[in-house]
Protein backbone atom coordinates (compact mmCIF):
# COMPACT_ATOMS: atom_id res chain seq x y z
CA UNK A 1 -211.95 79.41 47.68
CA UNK A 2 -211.85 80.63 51.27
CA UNK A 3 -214.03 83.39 52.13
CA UNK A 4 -211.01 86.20 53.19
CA UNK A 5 -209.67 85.62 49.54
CA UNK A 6 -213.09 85.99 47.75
CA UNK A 7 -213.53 88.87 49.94
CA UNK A 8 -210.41 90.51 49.28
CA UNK A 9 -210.92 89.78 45.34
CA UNK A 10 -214.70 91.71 45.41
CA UNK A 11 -213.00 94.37 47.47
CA UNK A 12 -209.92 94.55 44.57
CA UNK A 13 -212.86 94.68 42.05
CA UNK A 14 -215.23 97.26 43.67
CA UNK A 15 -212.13 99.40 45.12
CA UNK A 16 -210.46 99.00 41.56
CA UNK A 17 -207.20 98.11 44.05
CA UNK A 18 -203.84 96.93 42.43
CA UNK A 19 -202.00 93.69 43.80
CA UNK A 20 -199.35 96.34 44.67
CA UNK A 21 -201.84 98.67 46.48
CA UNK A 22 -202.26 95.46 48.63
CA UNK A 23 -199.02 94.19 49.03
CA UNK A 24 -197.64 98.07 49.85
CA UNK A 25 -200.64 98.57 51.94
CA UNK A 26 -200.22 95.08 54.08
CA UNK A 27 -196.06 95.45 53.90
CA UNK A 28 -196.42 92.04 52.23
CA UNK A 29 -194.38 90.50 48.83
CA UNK A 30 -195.82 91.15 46.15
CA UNK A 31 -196.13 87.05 45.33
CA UNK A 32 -198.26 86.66 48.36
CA UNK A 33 -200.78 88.85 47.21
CA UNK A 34 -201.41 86.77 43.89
CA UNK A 35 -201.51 83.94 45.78
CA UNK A 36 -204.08 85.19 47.51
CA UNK A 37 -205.87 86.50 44.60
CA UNK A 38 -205.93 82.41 42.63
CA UNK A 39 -208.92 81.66 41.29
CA UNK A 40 -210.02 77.97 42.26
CA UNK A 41 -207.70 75.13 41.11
CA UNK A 42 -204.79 77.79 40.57
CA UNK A 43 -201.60 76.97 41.39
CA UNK A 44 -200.11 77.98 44.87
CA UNK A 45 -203.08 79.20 46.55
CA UNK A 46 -202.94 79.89 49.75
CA UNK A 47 -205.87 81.11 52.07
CA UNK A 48 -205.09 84.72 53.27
CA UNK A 49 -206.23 85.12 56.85
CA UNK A 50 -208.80 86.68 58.23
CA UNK A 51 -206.63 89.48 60.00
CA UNK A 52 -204.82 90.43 57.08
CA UNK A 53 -208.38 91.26 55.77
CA UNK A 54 -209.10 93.16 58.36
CA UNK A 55 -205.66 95.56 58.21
CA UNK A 56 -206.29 96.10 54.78
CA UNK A 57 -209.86 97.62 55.71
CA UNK A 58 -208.59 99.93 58.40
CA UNK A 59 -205.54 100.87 56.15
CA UNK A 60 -207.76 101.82 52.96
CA UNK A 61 -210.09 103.78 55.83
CA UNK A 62 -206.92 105.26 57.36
CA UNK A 63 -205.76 106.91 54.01
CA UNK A 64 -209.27 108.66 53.97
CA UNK A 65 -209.75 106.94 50.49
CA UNK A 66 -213.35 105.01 51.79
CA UNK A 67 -215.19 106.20 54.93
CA UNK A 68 -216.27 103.02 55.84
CA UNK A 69 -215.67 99.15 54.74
CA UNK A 70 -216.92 97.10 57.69
């Protein structure tokens, strides 16, 4: 698994974020989000990049939900 989806998976887990937080959050479909979120071997994975990671950060910081994620 690329590192920007395990990434985004621990943050899901430790934020307790939905797939539609994310997808709202990044103006992304829905769809793209799970395939992001495929564990290894999963069908349709696709490796979400690195500056998509990044947005999501500075959009959870922007909502004043989490002072700081970097």
């Amino acid at each position: 698994m690329n590192k920007s989806n395990e990434e985004l998976i621990q943050l899901m887990n430790e934020l307790d974020l939905h797939r539609e937080e994310v997808a709202r959050l990044l103006n992304v479909p829905l769809v793209t989000v799970y395939q992001w979120t495929r564990t290894e071997g999963g069908r349709e994975q696709i490796t979400m990049p690195e500056s998509e990671l990044k947005l999501l950060k500075y959009s959870l910081m922007s909502e004043n939900k989490y002072s700081t994620l970097f």
